[in-house]
C-alpha atoms as a PDB file:
ATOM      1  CA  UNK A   1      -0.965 -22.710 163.038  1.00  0.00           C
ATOM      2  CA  UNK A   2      -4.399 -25.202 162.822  1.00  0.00           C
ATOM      3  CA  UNK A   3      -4.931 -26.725 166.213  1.00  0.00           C
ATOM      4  CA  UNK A   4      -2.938 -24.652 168.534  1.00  0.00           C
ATOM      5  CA  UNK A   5      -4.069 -26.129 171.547  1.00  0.00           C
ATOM      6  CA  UNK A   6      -3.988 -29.497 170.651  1.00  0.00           C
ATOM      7  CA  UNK A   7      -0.633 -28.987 169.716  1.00  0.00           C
ATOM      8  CA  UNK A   8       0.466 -27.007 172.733  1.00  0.00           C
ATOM      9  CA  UNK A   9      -1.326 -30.430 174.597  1.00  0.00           C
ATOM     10  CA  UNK A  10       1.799 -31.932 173.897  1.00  0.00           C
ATOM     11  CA  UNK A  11       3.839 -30.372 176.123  1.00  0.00           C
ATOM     12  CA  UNK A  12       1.895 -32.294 178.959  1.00  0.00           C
ATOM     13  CA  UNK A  13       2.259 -35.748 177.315  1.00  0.00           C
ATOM     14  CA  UNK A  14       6.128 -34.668 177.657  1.00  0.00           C
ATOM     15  CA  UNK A  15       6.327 -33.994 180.867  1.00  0.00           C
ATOM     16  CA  UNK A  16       3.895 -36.888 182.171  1.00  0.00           C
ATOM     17  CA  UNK A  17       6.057 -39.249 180.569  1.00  0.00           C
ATOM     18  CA  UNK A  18       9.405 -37.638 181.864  1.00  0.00           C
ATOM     19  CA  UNK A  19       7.686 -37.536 185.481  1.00  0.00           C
ATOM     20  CA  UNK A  20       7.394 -41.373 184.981  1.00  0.00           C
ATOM     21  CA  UNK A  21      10.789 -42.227 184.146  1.00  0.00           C
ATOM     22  CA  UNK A  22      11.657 -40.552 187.701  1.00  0.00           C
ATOM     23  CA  UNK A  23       8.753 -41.821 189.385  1.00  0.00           C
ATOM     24  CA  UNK A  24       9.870 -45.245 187.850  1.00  0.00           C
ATOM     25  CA  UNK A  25      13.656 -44.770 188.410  1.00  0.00           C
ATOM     26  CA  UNK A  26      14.337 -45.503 184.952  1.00  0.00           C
ATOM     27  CA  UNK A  27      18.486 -46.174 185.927  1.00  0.00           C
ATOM     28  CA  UNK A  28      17.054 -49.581 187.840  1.00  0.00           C
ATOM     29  CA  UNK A  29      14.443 -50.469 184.898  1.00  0.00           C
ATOM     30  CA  UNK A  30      16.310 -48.842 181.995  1.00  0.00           C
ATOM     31  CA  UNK A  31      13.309 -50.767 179.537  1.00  0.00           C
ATOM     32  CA  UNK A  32      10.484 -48.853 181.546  1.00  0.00           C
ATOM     33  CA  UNK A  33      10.305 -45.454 179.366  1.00  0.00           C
ATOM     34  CA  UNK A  34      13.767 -46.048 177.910  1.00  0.00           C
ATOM     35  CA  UNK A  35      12.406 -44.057 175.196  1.00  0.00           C
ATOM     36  CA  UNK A  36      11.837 -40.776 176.993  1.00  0.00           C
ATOM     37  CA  UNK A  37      15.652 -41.935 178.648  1.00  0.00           C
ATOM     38  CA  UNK A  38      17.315 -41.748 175.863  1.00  0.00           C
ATOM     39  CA  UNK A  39      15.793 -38.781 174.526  1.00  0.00           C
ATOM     40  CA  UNK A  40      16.649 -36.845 177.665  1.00  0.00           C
ATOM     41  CA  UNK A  41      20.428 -38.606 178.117  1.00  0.00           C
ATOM     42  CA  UNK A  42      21.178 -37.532 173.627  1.00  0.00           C
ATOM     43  CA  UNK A  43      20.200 -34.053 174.997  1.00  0.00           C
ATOM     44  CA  UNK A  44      21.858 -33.623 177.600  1.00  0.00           C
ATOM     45  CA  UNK A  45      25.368 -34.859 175.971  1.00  0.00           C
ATOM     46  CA  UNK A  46      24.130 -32.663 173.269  1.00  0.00           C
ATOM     47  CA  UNK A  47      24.235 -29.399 175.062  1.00  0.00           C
ATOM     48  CA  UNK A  48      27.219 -30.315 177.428  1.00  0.00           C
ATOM     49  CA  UNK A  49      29.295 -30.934 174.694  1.00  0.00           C
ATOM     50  CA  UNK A  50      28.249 -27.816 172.927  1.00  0.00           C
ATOM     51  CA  UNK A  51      28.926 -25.710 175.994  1.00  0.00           C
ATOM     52  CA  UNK A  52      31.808 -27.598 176.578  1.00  0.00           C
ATOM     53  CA  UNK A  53      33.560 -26.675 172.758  1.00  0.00           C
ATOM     54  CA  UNK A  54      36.085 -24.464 171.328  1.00  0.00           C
ATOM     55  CA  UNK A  55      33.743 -22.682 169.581  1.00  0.00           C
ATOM     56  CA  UNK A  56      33.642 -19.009 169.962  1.00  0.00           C
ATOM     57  CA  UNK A  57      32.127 -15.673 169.762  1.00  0.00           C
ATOM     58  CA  UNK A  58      33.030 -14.084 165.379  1.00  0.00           C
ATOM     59  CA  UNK A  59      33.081 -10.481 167.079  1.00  0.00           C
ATOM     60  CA  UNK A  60      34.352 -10.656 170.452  1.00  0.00           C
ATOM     61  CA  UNK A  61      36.918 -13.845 170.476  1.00  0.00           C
ATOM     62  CA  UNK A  62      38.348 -13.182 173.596  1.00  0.00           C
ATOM     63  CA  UNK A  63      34.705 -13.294 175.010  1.00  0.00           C
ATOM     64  CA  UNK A  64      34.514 -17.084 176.688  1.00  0.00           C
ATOM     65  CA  UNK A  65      30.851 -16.573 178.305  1.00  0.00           C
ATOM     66  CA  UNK A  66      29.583 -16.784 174.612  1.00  0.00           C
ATOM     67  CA  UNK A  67      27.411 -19.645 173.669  1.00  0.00           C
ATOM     68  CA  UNK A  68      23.624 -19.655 172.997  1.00  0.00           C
ATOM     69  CA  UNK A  69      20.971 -21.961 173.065  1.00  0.00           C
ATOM     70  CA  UNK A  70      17.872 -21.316 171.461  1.00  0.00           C
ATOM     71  CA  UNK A  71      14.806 -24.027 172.283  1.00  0.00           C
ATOM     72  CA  UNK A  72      11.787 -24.077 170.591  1.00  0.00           C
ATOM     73  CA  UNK A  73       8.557 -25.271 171.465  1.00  0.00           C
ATOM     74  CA  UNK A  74       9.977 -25.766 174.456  1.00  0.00           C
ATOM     75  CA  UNK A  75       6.774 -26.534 176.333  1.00  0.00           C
ATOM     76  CA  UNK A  76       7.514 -27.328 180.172  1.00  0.00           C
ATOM     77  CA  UNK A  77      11.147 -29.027 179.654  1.00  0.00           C
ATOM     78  CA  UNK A  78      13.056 -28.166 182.369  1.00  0.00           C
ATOM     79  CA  UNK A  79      16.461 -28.846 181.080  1.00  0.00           C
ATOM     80  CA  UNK A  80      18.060 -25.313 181.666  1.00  0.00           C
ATOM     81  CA  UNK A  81      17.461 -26.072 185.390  1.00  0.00           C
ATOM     82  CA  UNK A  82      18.319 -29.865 185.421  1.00  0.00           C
ATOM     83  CA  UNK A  83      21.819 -28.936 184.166  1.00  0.00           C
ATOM     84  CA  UNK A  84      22.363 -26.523 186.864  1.00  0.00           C
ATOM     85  CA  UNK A  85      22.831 -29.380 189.057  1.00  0.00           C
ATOM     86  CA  UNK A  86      25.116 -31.275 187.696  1.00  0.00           C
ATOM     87  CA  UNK A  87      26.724 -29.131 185.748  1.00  0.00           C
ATOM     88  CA  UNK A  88      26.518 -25.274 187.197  1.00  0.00           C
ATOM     89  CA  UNK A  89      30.175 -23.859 187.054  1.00  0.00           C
ATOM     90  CA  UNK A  90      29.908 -24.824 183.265  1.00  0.00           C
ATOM     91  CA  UNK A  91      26.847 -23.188 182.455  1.00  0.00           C
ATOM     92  CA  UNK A  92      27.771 -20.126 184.682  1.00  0.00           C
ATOM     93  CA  UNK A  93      31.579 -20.130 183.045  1.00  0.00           C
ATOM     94  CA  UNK A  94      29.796 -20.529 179.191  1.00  0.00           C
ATOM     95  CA  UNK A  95      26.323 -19.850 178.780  1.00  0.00           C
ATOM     96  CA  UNK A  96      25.585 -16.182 177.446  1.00  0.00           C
ATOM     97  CA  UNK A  97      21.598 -17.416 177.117  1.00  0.00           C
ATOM     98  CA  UNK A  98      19.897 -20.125 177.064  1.00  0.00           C
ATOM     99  CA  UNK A  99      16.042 -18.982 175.174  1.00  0.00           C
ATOM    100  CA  UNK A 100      13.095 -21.035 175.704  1.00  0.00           C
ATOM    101  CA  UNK A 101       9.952 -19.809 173.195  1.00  0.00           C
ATOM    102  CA  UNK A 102       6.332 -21.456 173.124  1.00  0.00           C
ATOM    103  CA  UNK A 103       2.603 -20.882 172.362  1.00  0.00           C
ATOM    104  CA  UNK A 104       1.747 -18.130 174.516  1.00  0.00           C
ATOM    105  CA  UNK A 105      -0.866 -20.044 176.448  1.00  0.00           C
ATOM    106  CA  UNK A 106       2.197 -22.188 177.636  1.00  0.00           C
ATOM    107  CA  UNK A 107       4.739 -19.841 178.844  1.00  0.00           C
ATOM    108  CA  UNK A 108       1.922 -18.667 180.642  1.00  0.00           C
ATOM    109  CA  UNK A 109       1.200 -21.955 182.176  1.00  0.00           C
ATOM    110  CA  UNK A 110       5.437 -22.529 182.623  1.00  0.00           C
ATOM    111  CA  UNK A 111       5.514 -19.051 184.603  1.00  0.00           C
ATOM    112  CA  UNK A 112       3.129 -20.097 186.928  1.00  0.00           C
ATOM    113  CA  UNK A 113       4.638 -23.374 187.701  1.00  0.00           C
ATOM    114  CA  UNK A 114       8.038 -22.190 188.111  1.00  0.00           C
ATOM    115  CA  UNK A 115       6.724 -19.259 190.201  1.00  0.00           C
ATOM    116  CA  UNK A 116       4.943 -21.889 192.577  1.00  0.00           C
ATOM    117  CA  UNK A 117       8.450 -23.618 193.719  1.00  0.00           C
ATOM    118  CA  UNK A 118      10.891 -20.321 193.313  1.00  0.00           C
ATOM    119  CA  UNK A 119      12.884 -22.220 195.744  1.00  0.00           C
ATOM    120  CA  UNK A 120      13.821 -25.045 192.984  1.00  0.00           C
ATOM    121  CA  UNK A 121      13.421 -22.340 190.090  1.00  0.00           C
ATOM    122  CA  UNK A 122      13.396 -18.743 189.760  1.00  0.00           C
ATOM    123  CA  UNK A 123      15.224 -17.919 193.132  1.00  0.00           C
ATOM    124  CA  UNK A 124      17.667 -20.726 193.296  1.00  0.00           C
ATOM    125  CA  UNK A 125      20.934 -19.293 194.521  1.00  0.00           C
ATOM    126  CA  UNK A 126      22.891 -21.930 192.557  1.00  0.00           C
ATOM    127  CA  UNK A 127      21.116 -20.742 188.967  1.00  0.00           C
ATOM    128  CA  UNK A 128      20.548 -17.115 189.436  1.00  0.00           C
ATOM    129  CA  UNK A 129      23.432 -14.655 190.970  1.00  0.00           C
ATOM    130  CA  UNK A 130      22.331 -11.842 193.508  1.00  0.00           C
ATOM    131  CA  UNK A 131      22.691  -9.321 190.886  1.00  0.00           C
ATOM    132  CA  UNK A 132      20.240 -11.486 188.466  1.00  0.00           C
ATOM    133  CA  UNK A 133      16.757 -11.644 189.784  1.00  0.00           C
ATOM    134  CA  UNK A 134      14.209 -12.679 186.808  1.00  0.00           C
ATOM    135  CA  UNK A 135      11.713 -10.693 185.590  1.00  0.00           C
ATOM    136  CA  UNK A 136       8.288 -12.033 185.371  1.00  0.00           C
ATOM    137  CA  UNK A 137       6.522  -9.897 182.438  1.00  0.00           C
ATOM    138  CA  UNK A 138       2.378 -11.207 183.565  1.00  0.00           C
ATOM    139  CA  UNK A 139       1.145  -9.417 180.479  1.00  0.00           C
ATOM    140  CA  UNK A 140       3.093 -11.740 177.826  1.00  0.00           C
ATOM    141  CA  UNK A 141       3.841 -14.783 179.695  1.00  0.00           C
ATOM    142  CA  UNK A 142       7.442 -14.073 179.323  1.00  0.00           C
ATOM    143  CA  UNK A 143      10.597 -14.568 182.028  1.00  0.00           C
ATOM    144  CA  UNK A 144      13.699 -12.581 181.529  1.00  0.00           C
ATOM    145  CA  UNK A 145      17.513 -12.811 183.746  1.00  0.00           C
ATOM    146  CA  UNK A 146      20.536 -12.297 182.621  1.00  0.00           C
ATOM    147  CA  UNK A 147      20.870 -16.293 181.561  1.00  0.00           C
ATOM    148  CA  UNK A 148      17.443 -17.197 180.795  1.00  0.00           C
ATOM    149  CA  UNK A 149      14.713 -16.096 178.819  1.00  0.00           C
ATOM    150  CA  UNK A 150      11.072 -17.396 177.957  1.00  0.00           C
ATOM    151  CA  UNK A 151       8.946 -15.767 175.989  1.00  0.00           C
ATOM    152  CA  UNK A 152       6.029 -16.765 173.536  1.00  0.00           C
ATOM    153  CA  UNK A 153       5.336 -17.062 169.958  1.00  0.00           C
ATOM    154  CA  UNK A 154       4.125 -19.359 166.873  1.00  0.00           C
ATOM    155  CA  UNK A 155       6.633 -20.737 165.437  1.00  0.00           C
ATOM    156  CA  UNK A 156       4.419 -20.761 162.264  1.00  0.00           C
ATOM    157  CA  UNK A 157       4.711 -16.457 162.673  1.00  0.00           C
ATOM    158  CA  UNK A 158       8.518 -16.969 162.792  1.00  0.00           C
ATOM    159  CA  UNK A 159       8.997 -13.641 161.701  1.00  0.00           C
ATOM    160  CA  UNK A 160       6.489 -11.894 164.702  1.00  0.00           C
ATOM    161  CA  UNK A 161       8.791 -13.641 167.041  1.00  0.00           C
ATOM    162  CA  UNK A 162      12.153 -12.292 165.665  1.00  0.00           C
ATOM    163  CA  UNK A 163      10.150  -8.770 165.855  1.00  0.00           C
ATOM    164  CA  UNK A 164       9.603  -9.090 169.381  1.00  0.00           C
ATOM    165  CA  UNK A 165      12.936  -9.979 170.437  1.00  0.00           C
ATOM    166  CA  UNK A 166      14.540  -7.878 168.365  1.00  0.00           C
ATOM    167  CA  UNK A 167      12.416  -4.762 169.092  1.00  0.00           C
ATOM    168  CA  UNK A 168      10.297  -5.031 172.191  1.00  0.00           C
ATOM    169  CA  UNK A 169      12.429  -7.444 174.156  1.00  0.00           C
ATOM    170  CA  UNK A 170      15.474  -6.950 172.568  1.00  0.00           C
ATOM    171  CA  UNK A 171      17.620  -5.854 175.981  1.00  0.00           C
ATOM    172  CA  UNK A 172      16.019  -8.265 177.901  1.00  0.00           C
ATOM    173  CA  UNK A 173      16.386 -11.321 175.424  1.00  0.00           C
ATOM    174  CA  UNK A 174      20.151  -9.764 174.776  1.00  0.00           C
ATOM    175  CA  UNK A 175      20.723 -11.819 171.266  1.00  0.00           C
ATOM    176  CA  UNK A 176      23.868 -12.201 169.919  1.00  0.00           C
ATOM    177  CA  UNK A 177      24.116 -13.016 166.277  1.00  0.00           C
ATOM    178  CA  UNK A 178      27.918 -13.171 166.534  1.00  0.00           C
ATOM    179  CA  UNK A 179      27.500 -15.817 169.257  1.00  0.00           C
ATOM    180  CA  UNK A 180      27.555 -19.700 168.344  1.00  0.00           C
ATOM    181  CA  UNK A 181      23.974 -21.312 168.735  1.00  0.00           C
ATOM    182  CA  UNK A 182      22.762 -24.868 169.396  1.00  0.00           C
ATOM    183  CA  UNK A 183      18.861 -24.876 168.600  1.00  0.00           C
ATOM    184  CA  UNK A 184      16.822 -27.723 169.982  1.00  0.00           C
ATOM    185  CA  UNK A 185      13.430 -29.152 168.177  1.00  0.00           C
ATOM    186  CA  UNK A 186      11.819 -31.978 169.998  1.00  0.00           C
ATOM    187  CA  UNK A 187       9.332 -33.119 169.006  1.00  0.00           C
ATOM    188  CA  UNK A 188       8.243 -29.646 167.163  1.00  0.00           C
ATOM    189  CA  UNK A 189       8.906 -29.429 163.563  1.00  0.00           C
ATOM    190  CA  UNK A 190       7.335 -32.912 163.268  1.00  0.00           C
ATOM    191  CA  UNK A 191       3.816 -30.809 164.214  1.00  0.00           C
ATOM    192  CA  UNK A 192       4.574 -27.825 161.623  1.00  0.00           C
ATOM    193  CA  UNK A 193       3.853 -28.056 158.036  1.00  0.00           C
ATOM    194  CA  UNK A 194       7.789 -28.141 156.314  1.00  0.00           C
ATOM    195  CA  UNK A 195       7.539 -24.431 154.865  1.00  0.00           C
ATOM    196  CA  UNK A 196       7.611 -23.162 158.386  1.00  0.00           C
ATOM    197  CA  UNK A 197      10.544 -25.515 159.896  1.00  0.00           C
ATOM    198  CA  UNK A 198      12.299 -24.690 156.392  1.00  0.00           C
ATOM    199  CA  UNK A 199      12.187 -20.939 156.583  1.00  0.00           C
ATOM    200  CA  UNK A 200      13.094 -21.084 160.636  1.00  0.00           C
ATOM    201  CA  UNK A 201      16.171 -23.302 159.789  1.00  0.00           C
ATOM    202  CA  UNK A 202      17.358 -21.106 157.002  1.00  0.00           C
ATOM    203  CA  UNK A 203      16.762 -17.741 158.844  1.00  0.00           C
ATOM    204  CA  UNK A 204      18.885 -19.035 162.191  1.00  0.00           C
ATOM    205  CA  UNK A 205      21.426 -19.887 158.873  1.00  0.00           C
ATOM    206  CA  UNK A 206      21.545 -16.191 157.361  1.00  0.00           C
ATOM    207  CA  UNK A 207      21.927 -14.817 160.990  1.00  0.00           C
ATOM    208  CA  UNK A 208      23.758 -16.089 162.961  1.00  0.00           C
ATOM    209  CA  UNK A 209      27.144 -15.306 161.788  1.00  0.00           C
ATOM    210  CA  UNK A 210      29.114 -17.784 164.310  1.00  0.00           C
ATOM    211  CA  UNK A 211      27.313 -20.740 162.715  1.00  0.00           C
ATOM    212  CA  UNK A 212      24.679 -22.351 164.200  1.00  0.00           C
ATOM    213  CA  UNK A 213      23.986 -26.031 165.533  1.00  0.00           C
ATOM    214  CA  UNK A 214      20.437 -27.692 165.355  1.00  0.00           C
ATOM    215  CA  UNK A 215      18.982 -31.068 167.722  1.00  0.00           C
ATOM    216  CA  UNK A 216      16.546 -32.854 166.610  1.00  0.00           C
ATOM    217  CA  UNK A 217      13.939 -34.994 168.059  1.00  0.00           C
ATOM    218  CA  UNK A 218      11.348 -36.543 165.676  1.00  0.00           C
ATOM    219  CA  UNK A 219       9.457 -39.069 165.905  1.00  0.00           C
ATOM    220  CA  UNK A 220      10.086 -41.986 163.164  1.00  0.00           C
ATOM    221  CA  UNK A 221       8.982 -45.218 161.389  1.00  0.00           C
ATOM    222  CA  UNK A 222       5.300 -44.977 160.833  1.00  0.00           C
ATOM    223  CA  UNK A 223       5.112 -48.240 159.278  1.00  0.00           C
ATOM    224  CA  UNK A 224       5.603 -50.376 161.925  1.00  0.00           C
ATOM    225  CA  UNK A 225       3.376 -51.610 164.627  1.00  0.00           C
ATOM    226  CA  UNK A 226       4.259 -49.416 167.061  1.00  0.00           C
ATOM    227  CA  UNK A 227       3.980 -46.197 164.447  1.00  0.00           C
ATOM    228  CA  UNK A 228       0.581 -47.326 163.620  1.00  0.00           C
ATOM    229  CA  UNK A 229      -0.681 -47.093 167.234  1.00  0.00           C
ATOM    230  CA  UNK A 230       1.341 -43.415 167.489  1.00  0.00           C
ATOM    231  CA  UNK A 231      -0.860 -42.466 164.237  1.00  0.00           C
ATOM    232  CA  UNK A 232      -4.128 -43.550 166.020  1.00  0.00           C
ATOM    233  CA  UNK A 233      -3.355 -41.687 169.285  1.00  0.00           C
ATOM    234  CA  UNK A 234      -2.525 -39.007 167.315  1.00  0.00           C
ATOM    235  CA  UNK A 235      -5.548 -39.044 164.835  1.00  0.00           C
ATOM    236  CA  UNK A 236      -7.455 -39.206 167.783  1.00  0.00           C
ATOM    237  CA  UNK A 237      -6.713 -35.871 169.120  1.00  0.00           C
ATOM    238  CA  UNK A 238      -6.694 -34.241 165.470  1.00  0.00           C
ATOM    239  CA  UNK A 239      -3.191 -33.986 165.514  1.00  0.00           C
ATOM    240  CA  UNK A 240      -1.181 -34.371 161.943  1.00  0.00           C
ATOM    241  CA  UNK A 241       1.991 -35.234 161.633  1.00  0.00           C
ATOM    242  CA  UNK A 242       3.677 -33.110 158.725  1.00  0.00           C
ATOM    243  CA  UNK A 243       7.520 -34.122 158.732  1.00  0.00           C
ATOM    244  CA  UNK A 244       6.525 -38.183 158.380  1.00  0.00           C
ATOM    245  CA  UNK A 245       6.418 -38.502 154.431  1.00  0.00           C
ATOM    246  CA  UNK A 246       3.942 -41.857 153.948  1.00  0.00           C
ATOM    247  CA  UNK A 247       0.241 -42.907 152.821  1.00  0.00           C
ATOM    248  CA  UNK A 248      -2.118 -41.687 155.258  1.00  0.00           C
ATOM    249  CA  UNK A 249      -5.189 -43.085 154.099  1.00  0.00           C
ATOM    250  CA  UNK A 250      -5.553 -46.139 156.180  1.00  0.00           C
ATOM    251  CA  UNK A 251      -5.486 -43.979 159.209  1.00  0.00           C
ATOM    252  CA  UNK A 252      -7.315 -40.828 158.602  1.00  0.00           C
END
């Protein structure tokens, strides 16, 4: 990928702007960030009502712990652990995995984060079960428990990443292809030039043999007065945006 760190910056804009709409208390002010809001509230119905379905695993149907959910370019969301605490008995009752996968220089960065407040995150009774402590791998940037896994990777080397979760990581990641999978893009494909996003959307379509869900987060309408000021930010940090199909030349 051109520009990996500029496009692994991202990930802070993110969670700034998500740190605001708490900071803010976006519930009194709903117009202050109601942007990043809604974003976060589509989400989270998103995955609830996934885990919540009668979907269910092709090979094993008697297997209820089944469902998958496979982000990428995750950057430093913290949904996985958000929905623990509102919604733990669910995700404990129906999650089989939930995979988080990211430039390399950010799970890295995520790892260290997490590891500073293990109270909140990696040894939170309420997420992670006595018998599941997670395993911090320092050489990769990569976390591994029997729920959760982060691990890095280009999404523009799609096929590198399948490689090391099927080969290297492949018991930790523990990958079901028979297992229905929601896959969440925020903000990612918009970033990665459309023979990439194409050939990731049509491999998680050959494989996984339960079918597979995909959210997506993009950002929209160029045009318009507040698009042009997104394309100027953007320009301004070298950043192009490949999935927005419009003339360019007045900006760059």
């Amino acid at each position: 990928m051109e520009n990996p760190e500029t496009v692994a910056a991202t990930a802070d804009d993110a969670i700034l702007s998500k740190l605001c709409c708490v900071r803010t208390g976006y519930y009194k002010d709903p117009f202050v960030q109601a942007g990043y809001w809604a974003r976060v509230a589509a989400f989270d119905e998103i995955i609830i009502n996934f885990l919540e379905s009668d979907v269910y695993n092709l090979g094993k149907p008697e297997l209820k712990k089944c469902k998958q959910i496979l982000s990428l370019g995750a950057g430093l969301d913290t949904t996985f652990w958000r929905l623990f605490l509102t919604h733990k008995e669910l995700l404990h009752k129906s999650l089989h995995k939930y995979i988080e996968v990211d430039f390399q220089e950010t799970t890295f960065r995520k790892m260290q984060l997490l590891s500073k407040n293990k109270g909140l995150f990696l040894e939170n009774p309420d997420i992670f079960q006595t018998d599941d402590k997670p395993v911090l791998d320092m050489k990769h940037g990569a976390i591994f428990s029997n729920q959760y896994a982060l691990i890095p990777g280009d999404l523009c080397e799609w096929d590198a990443i399948v490689k090391l979760w099927n080969e290297k990581f492949k018991k930790e990641i523990d990958l079901d292809y028979n297992s229905p999978t929601l896959i969440l893009s925020e903000c990612v494909f918009i970033y990665i030039p459309a023979k990439y996003s194409s050939y990731i959307l049509d491999w998680c379509h050959r494989h996984f043999l339960s079918g597979c869900a995909i959210a997506i987060y993009e950002q929209i309408l160029p045009n318009d007065g507040f698009g042009q000021q997104m394309i100027r930010n953007l320009r301004l940090r070298t950043l192009f945006i490949y999935s927005l199909i419009f003339k360019l030349s007045f900006f760059w």
